[in-house]
C-alpha atoms as a PDB file:
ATOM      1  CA  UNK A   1     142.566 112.463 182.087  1.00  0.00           C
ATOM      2  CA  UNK A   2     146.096 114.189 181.157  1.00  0.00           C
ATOM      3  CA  UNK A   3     148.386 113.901 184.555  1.00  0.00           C
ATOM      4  CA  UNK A   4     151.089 115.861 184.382  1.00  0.00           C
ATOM      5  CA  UNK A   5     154.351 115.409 187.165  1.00  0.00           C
ATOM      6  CA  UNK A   6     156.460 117.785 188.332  1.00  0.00           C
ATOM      7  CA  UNK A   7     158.947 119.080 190.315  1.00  0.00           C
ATOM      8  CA  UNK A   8     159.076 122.277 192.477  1.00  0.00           C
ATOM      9  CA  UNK A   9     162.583 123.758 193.395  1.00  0.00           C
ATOM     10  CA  UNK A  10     162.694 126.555 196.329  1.00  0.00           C
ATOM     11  CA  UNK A  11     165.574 128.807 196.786  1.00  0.00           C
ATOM     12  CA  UNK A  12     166.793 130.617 199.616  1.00  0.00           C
ATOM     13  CA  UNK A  13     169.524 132.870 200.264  1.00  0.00           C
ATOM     14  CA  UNK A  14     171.907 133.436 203.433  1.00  0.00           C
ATOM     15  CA  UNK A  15     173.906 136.267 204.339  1.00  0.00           C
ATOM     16  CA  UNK A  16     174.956 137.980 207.413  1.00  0.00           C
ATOM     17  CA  UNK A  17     171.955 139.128 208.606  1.00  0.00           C
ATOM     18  CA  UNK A  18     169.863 136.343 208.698  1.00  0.00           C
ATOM     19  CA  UNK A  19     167.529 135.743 211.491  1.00  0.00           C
ATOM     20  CA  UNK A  20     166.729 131.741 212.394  1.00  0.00           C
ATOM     21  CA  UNK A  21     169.203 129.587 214.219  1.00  0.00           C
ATOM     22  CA  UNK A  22     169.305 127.089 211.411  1.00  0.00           C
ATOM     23  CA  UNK A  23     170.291 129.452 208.695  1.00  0.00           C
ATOM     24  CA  UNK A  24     173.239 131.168 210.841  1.00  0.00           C
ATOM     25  CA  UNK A  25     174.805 127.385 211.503  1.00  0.00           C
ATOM     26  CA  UNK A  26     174.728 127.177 207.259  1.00  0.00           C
ATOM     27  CA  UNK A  27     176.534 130.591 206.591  1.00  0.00           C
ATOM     28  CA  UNK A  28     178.886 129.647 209.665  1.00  0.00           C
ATOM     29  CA  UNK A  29     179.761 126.562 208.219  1.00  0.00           C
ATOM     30  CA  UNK A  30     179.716 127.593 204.725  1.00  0.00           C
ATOM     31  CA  UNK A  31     181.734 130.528 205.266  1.00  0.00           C
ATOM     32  CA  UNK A  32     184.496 128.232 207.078  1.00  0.00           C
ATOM     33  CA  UNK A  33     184.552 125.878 204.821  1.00  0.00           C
ATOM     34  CA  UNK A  34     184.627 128.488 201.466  1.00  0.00           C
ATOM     35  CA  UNK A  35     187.748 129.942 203.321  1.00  0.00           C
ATOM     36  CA  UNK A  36     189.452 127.058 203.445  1.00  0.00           C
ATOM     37  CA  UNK A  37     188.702 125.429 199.492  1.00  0.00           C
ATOM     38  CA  UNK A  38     189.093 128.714 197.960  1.00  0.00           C
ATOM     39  CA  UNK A  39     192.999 128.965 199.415  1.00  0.00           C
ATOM     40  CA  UNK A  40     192.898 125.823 196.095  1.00  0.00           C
ATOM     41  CA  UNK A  41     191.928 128.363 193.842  1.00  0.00           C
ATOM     42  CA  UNK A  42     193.709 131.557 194.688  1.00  0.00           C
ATOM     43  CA  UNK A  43     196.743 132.894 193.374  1.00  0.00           C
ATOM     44  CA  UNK A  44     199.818 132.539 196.612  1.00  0.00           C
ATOM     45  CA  UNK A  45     201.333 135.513 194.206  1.00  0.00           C
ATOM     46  CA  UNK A  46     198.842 137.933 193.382  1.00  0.00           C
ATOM     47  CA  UNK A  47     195.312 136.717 195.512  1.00  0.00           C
ATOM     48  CA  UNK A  48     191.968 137.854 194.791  1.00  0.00           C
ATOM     49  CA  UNK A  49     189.553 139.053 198.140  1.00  0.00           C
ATOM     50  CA  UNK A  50     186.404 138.530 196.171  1.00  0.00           C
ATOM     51  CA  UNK A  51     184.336 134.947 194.641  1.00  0.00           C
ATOM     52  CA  UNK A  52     183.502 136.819 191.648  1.00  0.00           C
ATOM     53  CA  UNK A  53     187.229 138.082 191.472  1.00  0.00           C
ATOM     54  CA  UNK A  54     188.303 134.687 191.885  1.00  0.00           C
ATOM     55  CA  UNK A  55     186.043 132.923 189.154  1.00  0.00           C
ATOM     56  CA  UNK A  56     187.902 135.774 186.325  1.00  0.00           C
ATOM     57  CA  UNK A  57     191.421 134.366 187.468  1.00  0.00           C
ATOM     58  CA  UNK A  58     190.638 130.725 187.545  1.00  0.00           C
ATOM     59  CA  UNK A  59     187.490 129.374 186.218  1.00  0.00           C
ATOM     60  CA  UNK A  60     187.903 125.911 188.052  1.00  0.00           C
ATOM     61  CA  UNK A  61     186.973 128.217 191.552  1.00  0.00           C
ATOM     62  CA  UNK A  62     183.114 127.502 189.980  1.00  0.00           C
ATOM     63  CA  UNK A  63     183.861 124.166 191.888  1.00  0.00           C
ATOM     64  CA  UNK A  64     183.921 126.186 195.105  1.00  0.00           C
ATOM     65  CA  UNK A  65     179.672 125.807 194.807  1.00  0.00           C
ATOM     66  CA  UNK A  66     179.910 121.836 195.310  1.00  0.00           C
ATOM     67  CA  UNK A  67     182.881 122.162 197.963  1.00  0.00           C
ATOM     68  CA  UNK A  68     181.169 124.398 200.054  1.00  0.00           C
ATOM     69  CA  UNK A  69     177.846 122.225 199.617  1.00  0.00           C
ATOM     70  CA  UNK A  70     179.422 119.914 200.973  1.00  0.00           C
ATOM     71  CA  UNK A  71     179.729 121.329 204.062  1.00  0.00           C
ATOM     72  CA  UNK A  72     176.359 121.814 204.941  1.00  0.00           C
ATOM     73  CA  UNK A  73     175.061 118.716 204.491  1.00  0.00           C
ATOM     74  CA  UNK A  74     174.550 117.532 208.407  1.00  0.00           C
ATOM     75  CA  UNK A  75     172.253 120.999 208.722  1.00  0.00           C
ATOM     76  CA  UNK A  76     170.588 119.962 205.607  1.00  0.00           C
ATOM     77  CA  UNK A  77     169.794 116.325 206.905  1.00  0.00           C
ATOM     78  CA  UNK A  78     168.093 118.317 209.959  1.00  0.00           C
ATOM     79  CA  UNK A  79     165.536 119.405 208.071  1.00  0.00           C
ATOM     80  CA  UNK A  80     164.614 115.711 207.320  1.00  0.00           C
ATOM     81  CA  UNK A  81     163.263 116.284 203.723  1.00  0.00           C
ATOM     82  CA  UNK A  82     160.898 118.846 204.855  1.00  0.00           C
ATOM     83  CA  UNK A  83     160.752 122.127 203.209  1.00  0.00           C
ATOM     84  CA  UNK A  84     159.397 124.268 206.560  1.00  0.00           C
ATOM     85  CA  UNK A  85     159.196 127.482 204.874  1.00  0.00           C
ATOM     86  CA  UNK A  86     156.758 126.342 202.623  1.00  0.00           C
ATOM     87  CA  UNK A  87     153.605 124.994 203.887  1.00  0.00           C
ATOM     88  CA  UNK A  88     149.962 124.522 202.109  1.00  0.00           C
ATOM     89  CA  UNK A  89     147.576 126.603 202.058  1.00  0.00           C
ATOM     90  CA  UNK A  90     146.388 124.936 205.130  1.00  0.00           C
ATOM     91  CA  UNK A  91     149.659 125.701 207.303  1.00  0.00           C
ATOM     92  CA  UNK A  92     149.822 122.587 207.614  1.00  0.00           C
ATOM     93  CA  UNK A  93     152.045 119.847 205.549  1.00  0.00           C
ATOM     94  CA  UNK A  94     155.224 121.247 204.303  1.00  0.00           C
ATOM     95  CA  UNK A  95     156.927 120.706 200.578  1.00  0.00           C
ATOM     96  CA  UNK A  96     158.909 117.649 200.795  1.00  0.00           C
ATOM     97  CA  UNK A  97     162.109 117.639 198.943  1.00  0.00           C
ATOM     98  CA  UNK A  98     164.972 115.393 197.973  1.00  0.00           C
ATOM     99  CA  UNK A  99     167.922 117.130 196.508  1.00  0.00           C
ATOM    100  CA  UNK A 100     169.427 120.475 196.945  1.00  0.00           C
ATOM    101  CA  UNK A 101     172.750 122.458 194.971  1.00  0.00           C
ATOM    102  CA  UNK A 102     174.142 125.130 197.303  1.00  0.00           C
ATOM    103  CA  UNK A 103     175.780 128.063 194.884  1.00  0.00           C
ATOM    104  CA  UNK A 104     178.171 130.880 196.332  1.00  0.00           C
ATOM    105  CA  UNK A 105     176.700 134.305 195.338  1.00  0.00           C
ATOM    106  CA  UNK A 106     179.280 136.199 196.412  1.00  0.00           C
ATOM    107  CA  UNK A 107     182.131 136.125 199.417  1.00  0.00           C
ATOM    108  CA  UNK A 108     185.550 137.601 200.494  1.00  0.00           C
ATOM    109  CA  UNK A 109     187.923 136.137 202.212  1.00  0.00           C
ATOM    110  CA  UNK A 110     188.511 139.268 204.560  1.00  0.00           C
ATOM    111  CA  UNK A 111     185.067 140.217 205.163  1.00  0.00           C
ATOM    112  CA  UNK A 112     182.727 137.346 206.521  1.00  0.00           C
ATOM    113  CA  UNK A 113     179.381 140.296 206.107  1.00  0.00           C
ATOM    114  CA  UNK A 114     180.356 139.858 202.109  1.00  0.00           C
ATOM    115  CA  UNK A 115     179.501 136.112 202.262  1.00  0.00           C
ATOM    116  CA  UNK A 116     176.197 135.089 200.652  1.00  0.00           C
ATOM    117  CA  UNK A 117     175.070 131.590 199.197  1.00  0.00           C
ATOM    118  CA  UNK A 118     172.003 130.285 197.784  1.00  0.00           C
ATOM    119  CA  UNK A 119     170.281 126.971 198.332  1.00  0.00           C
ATOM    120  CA  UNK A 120     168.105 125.551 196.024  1.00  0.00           C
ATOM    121  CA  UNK A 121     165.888 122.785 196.921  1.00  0.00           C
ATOM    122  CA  UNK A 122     164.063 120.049 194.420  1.00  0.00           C
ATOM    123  CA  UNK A 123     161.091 118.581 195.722  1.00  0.00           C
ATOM    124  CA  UNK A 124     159.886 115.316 195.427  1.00  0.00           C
ATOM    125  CA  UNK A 125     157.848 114.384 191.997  1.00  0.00           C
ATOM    126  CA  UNK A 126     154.204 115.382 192.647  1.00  0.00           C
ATOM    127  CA  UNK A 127     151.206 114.653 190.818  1.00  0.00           C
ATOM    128  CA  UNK A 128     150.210 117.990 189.078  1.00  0.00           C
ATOM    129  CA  UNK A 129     146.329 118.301 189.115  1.00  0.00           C
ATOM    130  CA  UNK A 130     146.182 122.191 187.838  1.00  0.00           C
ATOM    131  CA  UNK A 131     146.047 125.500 188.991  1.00  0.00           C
ATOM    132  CA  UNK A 132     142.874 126.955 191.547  1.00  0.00           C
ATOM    133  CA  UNK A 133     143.490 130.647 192.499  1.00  0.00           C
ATOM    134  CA  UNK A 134     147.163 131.315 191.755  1.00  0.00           C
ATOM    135  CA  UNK A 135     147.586 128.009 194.000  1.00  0.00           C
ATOM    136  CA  UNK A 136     149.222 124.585 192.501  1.00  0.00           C
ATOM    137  CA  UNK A 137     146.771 121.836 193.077  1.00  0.00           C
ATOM    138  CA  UNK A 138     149.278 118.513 193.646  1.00  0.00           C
ATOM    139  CA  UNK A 139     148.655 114.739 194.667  1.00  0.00           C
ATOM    140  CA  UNK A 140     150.708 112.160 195.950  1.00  0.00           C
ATOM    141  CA  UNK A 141     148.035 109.490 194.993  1.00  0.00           C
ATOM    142  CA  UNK A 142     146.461 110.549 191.442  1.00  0.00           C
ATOM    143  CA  UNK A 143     146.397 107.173 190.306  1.00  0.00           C
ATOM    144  CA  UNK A 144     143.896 106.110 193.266  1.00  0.00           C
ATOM    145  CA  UNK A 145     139.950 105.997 193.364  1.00  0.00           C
ATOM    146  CA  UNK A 146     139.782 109.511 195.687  1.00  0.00           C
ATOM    147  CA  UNK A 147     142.628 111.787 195.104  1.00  0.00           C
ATOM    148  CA  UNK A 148     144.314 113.541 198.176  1.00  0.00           C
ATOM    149  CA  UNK A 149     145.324 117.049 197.271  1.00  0.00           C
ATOM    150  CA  UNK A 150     147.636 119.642 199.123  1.00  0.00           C
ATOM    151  CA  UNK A 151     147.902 123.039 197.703  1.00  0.00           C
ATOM    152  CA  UNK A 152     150.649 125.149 197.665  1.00  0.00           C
ATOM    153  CA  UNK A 153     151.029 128.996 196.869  1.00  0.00           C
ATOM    154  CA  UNK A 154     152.320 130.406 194.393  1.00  0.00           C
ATOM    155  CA  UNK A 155     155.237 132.226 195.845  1.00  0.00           C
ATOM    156  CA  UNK A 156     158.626 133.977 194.738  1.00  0.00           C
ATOM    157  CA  UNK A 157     161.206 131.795 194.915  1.00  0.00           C
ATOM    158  CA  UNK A 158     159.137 128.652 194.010  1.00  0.00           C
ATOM    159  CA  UNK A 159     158.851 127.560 190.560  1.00  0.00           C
ATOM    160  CA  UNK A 160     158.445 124.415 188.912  1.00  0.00           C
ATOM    161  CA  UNK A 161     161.764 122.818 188.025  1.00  0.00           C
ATOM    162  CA  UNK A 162     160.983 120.192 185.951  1.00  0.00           C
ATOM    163  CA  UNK A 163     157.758 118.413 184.251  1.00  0.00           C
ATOM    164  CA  UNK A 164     156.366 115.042 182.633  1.00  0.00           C
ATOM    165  CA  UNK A 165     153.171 115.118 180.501  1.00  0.00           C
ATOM    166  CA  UNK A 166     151.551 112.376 180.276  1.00  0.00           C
ATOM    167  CA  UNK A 167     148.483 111.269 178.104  1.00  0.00           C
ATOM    168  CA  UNK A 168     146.091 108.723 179.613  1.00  0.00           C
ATOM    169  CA  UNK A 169     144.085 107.672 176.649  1.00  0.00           C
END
């Protein structure tokens, strides 16, 4: 049997007009914090309002992504390693994941509606057993006697990140 592992990454994106509780606490904090670590960045003698502005003066501002990752971090331990907006095809277990890289898509520093950042999660490893109906078939146990399977949809926004192949021969 050929196993194969991989790894799924999710993205979001917040703006302004988000709608849940826990994404309006992120673009809070991220837009504080970007306001703050982008004053690093900008010129005190001829400033720039926009991120995009700001990464043509002074390349370095594409550390702006980690600095204002940072900031989110106590929102992202919330969510302890549990993907909630994607579930099985059950409803019922959701995608674990252990890392994340928060990038700035665009922001001013005069107009908080302009601020936008994406998250991008990276799941756990899984056990890739194939595809069934546009749905990935996954294991956390292929290696035992009866394999437990989730499924997951195949979704925008969630691709696979990164895969082993392995022969078994």
């Amino acid at each position: 049997m050929k196993i194969n592992n991989l790894q799924f990454a999710y993205r979001i994106e917040i703006d302004s007009t988000t709608k849940s509780n826990w994404e309006s606490y992120v673009f809070d904090a991220s837009y504080s914090e970007y306001l703050l670590q982008e004053q690093l960045f900008n010129s005190k003698e001829n400033p720039v309002e926009n991120f995009r502005e700001l990464l043509q003066k002074n390349p370095k501002a594409k550390e702006l992504n980690f600095l204002v990752g940072a900031s989110i971090l106590r929102y992202i331990e919330q969510l302890n390693g549990n993907l909630y907006q994607v579930r099985d095809v059950l409803n019922k277990n959701c995608l674990k994941f252990d890392n994340f890289e928060l990038d700035v898509v665009s922001s001013s520093n005069r107009d908080k509606t302009k601020h936008k950042i994406g998250i991008t999660f990276y799941s756990k490893v899984y056990d890739f057993l194939g595809m069934m109906n546009e749905n990935y078939l996954i294991s956390d146990n292929a290696n035992d006697a009866l394999i437990l399977t989730k499924m997951y949809a195949s979704r925008p926004y969630l691709s696979i990140a990164a895969i082993n192949l392995k022969d078994e021969n």
